[in-house]
N, C-alpha and C. Protein backbone atom coordinates (compact mmCIF):
# COMPACT_ATOMS: atom_id res chain seq x y z
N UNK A 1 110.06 112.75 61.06
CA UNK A 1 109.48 111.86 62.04
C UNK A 1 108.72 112.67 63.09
N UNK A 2 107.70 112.11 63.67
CA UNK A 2 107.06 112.77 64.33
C UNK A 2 107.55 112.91 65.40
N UNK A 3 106.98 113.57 67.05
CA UNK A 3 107.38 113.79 68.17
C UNK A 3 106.83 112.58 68.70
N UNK A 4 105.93 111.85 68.53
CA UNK A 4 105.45 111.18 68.90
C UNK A 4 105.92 109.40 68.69
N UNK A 5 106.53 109.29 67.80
CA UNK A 5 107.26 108.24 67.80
C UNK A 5 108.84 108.59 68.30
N UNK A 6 109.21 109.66 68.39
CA UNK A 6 110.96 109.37 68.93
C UNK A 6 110.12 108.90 70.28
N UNK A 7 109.05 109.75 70.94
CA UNK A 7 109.10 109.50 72.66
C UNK A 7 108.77 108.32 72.98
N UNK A 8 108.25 107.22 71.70
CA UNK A 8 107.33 106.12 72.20
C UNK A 8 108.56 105.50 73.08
N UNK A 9 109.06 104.94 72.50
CA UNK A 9 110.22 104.28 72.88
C UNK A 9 110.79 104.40 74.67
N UNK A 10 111.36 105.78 74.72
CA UNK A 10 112.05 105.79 76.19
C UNK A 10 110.56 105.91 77.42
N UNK A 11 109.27 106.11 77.06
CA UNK A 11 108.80 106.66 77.41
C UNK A 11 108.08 105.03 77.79
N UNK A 12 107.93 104.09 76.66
CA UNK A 12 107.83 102.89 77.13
C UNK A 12 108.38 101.58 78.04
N UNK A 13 109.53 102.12 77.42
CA UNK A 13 110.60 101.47 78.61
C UNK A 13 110.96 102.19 80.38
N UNK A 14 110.45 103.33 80.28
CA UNK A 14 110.37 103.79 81.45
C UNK A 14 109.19 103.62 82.53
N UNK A 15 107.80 103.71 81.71
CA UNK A 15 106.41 103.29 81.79
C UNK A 15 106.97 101.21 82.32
N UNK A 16 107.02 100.45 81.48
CA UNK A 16 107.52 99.10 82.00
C UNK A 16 108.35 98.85 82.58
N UNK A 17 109.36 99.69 83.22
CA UNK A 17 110.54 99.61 84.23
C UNK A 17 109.42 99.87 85.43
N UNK A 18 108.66 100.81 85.41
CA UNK A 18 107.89 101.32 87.00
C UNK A 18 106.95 100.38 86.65
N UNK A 19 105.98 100.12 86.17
CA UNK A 19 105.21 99.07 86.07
C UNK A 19 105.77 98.17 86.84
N UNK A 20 106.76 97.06 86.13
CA UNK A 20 107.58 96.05 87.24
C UNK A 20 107.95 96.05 88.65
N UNK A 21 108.60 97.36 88.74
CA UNK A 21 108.83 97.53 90.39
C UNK A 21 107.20 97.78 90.94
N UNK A 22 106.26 98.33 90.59
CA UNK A 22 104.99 97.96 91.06
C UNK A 22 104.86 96.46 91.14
N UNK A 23 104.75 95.78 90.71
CA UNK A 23 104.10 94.43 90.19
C UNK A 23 105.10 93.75 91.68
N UNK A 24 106.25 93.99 91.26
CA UNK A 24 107.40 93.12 92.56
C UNK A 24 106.78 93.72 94.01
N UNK A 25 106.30 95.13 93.99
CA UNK A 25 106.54 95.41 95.76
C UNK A 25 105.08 94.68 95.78
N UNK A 26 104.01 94.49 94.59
CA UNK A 26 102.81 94.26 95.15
C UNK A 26 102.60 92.33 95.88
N UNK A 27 103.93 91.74 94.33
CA UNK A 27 103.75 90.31 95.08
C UNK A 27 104.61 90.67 96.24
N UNK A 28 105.49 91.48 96.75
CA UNK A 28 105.78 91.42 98.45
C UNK A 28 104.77 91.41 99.43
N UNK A 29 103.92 92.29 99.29
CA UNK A 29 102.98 93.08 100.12
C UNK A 29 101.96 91.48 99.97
N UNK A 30 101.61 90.66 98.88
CA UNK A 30 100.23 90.00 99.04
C UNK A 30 101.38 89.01 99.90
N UNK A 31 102.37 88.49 99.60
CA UNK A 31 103.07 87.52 99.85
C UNK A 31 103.09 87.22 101.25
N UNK A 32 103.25 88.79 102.00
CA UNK A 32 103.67 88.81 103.61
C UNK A 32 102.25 88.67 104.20
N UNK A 33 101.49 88.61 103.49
CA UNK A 33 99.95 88.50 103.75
C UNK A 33 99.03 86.95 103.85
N UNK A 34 99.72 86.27 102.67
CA UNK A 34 99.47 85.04 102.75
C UNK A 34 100.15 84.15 102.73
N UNK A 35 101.45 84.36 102.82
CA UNK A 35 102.30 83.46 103.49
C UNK A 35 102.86 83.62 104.57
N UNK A 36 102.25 85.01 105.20
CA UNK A 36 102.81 85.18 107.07
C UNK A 36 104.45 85.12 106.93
N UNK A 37 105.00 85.21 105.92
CA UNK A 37 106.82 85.43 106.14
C UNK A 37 107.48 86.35 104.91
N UNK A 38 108.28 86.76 105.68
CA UNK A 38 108.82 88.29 104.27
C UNK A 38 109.24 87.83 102.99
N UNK A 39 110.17 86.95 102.82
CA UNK A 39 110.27 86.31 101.16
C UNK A 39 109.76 85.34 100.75
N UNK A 40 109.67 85.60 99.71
CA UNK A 40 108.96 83.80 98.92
C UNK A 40 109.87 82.85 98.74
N UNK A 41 109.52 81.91 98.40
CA UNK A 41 110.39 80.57 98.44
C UNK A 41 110.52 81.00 96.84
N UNK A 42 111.72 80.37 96.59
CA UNK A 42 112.60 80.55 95.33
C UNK A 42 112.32 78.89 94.88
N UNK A 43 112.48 78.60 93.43
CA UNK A 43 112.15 77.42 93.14
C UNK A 43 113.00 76.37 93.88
N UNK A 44 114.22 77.00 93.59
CA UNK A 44 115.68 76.25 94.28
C UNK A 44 115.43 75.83 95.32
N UNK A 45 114.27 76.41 96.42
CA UNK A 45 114.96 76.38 98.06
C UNK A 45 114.26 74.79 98.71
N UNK A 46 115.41 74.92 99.49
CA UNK A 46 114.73 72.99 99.87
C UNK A 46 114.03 73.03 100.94
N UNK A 47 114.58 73.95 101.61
CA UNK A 47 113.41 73.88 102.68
C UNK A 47 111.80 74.14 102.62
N UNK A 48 111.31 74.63 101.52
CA UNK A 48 110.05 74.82 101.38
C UNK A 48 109.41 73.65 100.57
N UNK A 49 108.22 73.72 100.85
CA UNK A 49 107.42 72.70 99.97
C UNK A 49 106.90 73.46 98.45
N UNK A 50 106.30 72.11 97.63
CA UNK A 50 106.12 72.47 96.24
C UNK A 50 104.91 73.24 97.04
N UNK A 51 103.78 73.33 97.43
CA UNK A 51 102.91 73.78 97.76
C UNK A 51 103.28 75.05 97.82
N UNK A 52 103.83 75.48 98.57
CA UNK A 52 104.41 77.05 98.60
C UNK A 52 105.17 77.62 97.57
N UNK A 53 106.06 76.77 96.50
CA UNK A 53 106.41 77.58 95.53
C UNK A 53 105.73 77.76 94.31
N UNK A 54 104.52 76.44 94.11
CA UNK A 54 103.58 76.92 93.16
C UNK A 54 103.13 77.90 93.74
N UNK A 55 102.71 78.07 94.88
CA UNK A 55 101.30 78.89 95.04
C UNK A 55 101.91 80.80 94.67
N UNK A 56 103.35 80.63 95.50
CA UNK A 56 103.97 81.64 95.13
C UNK A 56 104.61 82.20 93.66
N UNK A 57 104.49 81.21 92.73
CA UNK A 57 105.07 80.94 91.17
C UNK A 57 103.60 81.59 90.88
N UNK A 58 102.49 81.04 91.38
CA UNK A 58 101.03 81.46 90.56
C UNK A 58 100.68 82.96 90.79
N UNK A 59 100.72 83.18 92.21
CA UNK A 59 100.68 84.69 92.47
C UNK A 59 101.58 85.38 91.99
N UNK A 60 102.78 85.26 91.79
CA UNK A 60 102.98 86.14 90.69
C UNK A 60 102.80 86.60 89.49
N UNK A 61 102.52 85.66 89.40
CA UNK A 61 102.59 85.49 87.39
C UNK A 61 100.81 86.20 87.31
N UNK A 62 100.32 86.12 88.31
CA UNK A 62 99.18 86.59 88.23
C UNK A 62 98.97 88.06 88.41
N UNK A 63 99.65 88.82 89.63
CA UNK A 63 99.87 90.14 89.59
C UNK A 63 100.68 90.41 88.60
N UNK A 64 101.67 89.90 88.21
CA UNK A 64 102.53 90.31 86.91
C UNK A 64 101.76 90.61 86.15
N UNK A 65 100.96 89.44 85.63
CA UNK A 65 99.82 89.85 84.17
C UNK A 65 98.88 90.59 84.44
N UNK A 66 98.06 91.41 85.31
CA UNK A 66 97.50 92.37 86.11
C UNK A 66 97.58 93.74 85.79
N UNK A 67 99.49 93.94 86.46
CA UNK A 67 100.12 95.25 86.08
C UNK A 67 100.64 95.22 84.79
């Protein structure tokens, strides 16, 4: 087997572990930006409106697919 396939593997999962924590601090950073408050609304939360958890459901999924 080559060298090049044992490394794919850990080397991918390590590559998409940091990828993700990029992707999460970046929806923090746009989040505190356009929603003026440090966390996002969680689907669950009642106090927020649908307005804010789509918009926050879309921005992610959008930087997600990005990084």
């Amino acid at each position: 087997m080559k060298a090049s396939k044992i490394a794919y593997k850990p080397v991918g999962l390590a590559l998409g572990a940091v990828s993700g924590m990029a992707a999460g601090l970046a929806f923090k950073q746009a989040w505190k930006i356009l929603g003026h408050e440090d966390d996002a609304p969680d689907a669950t939360d009642e106090h927020r409106t649908w307005k804010e958890v789509l918009l926050a459901a879309a921005l992610q999924g959008a930087i997600f697919a990005v990084v």
